[in-house]
N, C-alpha and C. Protein backbone atom coordinates (compact mmCIF):
# COMPACT_ATOMS: atom_id res chain seq x y z
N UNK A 1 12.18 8.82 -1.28
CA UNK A 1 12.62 9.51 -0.08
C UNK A 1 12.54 8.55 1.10
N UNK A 2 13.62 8.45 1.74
CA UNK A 2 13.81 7.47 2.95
C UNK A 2 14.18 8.07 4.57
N UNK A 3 13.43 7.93 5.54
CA UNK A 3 14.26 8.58 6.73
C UNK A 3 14.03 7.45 7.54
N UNK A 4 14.42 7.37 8.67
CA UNK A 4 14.76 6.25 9.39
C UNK A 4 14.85 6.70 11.04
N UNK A 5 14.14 6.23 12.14
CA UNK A 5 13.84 7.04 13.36
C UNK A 5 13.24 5.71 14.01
N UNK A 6 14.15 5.02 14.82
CA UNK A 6 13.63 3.85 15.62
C UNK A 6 13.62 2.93 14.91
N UNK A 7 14.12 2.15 13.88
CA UNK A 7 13.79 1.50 13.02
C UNK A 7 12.30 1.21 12.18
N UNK A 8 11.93 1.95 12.22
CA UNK A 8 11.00 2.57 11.42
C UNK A 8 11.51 3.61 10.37
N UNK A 9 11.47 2.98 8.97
CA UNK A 9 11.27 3.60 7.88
C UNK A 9 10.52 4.21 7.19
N UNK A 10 10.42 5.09 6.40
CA UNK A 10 9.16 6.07 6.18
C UNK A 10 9.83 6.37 4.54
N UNK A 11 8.66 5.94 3.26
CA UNK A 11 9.31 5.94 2.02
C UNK A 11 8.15 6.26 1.07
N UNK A 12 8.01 7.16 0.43
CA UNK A 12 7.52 7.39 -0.84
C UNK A 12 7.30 7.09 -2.26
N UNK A 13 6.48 6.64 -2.38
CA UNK A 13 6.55 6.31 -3.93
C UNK A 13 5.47 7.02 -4.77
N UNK A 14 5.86 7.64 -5.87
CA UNK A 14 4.65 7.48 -7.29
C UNK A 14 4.57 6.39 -8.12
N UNK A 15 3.10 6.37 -8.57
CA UNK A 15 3.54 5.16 -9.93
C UNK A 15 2.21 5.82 -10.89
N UNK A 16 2.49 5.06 -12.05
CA UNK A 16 1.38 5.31 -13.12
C UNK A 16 0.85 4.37 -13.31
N UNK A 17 -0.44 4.21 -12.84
CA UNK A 17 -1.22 2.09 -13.03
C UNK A 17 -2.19 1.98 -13.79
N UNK A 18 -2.45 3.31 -14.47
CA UNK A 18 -3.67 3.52 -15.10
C UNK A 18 -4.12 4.89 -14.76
N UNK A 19 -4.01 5.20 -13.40
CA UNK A 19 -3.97 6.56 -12.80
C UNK A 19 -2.68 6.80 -11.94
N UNK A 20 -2.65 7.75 -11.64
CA UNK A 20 -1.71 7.88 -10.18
C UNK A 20 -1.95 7.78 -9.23
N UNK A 21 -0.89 6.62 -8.40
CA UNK A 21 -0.86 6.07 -6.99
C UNK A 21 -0.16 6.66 -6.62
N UNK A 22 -0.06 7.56 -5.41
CA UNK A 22 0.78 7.60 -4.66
C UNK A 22 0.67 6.83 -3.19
N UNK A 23 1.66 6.33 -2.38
CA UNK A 23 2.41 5.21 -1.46
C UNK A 23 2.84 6.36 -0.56
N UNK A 24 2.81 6.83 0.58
CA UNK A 24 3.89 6.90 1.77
C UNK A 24 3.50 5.51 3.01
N UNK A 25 4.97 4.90 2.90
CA UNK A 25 4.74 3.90 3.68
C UNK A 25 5.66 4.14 4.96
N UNK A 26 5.35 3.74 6.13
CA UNK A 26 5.88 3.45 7.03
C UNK A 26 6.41 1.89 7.57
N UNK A 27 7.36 1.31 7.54
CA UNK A 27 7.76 0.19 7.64
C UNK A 27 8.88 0.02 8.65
N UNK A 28 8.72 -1.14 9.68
CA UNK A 28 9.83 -1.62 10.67
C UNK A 28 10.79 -2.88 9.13
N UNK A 29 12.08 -2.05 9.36
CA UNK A 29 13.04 -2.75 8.64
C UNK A 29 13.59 -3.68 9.10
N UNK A 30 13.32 -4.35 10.20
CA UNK A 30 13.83 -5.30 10.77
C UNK A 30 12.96 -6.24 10.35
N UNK A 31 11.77 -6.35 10.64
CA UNK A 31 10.33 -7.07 10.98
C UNK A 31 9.60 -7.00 9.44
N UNK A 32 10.08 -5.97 8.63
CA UNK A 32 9.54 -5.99 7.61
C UNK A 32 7.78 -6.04 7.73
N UNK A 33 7.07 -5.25 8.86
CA UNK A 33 5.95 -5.09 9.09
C UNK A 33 5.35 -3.85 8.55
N UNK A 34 4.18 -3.60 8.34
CA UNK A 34 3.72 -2.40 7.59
C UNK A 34 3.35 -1.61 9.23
N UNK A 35 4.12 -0.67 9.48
CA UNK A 35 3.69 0.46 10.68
C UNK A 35 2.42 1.29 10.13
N UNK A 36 2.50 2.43 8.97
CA UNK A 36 0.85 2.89 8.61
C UNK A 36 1.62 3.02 7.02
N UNK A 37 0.03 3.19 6.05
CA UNK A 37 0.73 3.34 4.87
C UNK A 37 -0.52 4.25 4.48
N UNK A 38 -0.18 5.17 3.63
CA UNK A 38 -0.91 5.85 3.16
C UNK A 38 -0.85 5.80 1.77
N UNK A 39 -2.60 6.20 0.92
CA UNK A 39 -2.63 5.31 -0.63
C UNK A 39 -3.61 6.73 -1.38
N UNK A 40 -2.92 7.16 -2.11
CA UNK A 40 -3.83 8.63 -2.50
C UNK A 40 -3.57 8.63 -3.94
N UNK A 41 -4.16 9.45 -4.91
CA UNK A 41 -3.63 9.30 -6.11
C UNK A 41 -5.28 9.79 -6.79
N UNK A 42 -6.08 9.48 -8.08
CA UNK A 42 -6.40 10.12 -8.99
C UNK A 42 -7.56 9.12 -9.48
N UNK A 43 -7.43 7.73 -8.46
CA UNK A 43 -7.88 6.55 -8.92
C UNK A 43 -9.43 6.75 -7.93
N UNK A 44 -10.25 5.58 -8.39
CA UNK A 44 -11.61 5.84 -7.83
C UNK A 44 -11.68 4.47 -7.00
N UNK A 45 -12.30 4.34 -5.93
CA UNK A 45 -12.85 3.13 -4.99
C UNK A 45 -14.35 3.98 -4.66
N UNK A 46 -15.16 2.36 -4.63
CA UNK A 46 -16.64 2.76 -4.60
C UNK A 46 -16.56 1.13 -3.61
N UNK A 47 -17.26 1.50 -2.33
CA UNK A 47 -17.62 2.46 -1.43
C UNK A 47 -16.18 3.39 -0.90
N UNK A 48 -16.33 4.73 -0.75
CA UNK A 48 -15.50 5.58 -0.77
C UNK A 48 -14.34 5.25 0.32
N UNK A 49 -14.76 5.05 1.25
CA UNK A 49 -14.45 4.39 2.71
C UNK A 49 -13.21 3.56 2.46
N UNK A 50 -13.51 2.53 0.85
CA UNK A 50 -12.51 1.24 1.13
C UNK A 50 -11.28 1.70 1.42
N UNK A 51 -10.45 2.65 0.72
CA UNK A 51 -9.62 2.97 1.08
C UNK A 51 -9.29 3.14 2.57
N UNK A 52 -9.98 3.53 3.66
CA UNK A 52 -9.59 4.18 5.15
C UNK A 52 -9.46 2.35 5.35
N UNK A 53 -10.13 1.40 5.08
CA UNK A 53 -10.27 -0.05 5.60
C UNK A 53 -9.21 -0.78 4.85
N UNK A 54 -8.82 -0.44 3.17
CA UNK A 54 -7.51 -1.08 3.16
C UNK A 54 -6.01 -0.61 3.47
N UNK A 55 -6.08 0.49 4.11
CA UNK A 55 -4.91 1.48 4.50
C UNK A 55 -4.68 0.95 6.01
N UNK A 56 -5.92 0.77 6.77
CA UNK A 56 -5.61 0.23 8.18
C UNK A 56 -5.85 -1.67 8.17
N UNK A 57 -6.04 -2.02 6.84
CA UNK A 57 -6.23 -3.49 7.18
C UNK A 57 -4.62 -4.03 6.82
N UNK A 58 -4.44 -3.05 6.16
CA UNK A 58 -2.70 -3.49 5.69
C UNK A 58 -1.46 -2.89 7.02
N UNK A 59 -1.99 -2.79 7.83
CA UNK A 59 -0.96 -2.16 8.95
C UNK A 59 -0.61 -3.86 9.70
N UNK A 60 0.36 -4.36 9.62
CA UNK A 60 0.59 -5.21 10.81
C UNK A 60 1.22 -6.30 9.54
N UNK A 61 0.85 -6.08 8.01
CA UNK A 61 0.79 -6.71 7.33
C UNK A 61 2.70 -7.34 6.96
N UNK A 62 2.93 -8.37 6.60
CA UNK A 62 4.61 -7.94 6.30
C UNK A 62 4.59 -7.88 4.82
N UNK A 63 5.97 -7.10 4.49
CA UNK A 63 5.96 -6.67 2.81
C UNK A 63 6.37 -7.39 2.25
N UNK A 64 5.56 -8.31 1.77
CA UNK A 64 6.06 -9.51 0.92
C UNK A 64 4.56 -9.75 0.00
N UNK A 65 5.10 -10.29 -1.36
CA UNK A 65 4.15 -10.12 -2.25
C UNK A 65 2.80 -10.70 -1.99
N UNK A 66 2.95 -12.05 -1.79
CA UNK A 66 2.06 -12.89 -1.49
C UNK A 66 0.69 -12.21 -0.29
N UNK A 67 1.51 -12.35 0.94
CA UNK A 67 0.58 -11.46 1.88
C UNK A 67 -0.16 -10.42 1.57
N UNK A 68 0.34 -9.32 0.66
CA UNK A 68 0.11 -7.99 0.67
C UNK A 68 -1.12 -8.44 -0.20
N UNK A 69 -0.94 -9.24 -1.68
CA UNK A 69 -2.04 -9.60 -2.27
C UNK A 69 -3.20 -10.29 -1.86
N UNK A 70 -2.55 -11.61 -0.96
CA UNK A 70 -4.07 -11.63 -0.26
C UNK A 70 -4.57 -11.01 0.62
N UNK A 71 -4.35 -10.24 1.07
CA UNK A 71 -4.62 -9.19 1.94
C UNK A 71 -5.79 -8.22 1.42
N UNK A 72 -4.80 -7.67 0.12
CA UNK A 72 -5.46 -6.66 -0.55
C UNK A 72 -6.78 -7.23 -0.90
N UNK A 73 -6.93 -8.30 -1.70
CA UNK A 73 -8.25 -9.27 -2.29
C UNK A 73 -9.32 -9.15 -1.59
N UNK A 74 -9.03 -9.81 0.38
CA UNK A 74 -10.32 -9.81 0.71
C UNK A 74 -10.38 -8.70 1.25
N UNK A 75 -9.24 -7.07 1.33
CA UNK A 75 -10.37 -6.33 1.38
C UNK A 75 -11.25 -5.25 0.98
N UNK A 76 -10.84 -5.76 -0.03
CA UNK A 76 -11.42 -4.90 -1.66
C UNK A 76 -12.24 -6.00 -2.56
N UNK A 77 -12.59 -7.06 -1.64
CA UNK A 77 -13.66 -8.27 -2.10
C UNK A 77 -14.81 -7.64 -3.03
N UNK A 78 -15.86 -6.82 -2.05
CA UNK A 78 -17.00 -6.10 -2.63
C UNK A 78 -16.82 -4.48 -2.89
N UNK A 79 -15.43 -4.06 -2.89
CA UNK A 79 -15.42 -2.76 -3.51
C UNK A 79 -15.17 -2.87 -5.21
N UNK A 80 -15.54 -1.68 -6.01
CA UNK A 80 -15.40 -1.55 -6.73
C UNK A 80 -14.12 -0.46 -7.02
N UNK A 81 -13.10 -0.57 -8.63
CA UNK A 81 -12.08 0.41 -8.40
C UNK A 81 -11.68 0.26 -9.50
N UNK A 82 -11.28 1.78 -9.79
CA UNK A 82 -10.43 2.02 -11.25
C UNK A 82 -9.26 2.80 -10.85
N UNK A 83 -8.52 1.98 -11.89
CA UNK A 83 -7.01 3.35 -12.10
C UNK A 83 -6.10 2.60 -11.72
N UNK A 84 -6.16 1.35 -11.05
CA UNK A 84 -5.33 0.10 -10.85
C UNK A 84 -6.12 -0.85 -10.22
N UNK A 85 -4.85 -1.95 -10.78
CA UNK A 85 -5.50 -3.39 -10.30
C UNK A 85 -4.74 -4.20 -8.98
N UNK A 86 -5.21 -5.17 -8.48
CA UNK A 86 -4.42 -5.38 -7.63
C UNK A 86 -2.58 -5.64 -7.41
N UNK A 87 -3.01 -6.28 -8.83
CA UNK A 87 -1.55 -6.80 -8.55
C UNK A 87 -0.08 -5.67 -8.70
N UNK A 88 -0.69 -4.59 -9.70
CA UNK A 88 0.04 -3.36 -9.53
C UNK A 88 0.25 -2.60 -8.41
N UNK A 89 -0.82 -2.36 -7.64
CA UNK A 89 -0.72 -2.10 -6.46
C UNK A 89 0.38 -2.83 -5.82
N UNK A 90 0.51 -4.05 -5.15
CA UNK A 90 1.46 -4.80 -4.78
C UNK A 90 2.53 -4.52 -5.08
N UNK A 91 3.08 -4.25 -6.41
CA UNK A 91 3.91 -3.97 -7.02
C UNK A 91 4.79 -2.74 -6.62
N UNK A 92 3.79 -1.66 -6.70
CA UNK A 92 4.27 0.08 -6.56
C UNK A 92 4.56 -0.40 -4.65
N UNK A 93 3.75 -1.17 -3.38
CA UNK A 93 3.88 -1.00 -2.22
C UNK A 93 5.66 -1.59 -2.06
N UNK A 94 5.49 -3.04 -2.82
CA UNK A 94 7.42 -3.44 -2.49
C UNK A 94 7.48 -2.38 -3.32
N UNK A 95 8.00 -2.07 -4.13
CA UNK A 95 8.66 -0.83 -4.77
C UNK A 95 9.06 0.50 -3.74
N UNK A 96 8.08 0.97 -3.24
CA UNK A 96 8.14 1.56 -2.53
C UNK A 96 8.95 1.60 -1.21
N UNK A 97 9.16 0.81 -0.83
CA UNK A 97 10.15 0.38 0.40
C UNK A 97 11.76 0.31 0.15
N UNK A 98 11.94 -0.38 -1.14
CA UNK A 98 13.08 0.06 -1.94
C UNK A 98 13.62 -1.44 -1.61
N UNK A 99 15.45 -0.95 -1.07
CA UNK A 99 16.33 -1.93 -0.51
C UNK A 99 17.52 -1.82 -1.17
C-alpha cells in the first residue's frame, strides 16, 4: 500500500523471517531518507525498548542496503532477538518501499 502527500511516501510491508515482521515506512522519495518507520510483528527483542531506539535511530537514515545494515548492527549491538536476523530485516525495509 502506497500514498504519497508532500513527497513523502508511506508503504507497508509483511514478511515471514522466522516470525512476522511487519514494516510501515514513511520515506521522502526524492531524498530517499527514512521520515518514521514502524517495526511490529511476533518476533522478540530483549531489552524490550530496542525496538523504540532502532525505529527512531533509523529515521534520517537513507534506504540503501549498506547504511540500513550498519545502522541496524550498532543498534542492536547488545540487544538480544529472535524471529529475524539482520540482514532479512534490511531486506523486508528496501522491499518495502517498493519502486
Amino acid at each position: 500500500m502506497y500514498s504519497n502527500q508532500n513527497d513523502i511516501i508511506t508503504a507497508t510491508n509483511t514478511a515471514k523471517l522466522g516470525k512476522i515482521v511487519k514494516i510501515k515506512l514513511d520515506y521522502s522519495k526524492k531524498s530517499q531518507l527514512i521520515h518514521s518507520i514502524k517495526i511490529t510483528g511476533d518476533f522478540f527483542l530483549h531489552p524490550e525498548e530496542a525496538i523504540e531506539r532502532l525505529e527512531q535511530g533509523l529515521c534520517g537514515i537513507k534506504l540503501e542496503k549498506e547504511d540500513l545494515k550498519n545502522k541496524i548492527q550498532i543498534i542492536l549491538d547488545d540487544t538480544e532477538f529472535f524471529g529475524f536476523d539482520i540482514e532479512s530485516l534490511v531486506e523486508t525495509i528496501i522491499k518495502t518501499k517498493g519502486d
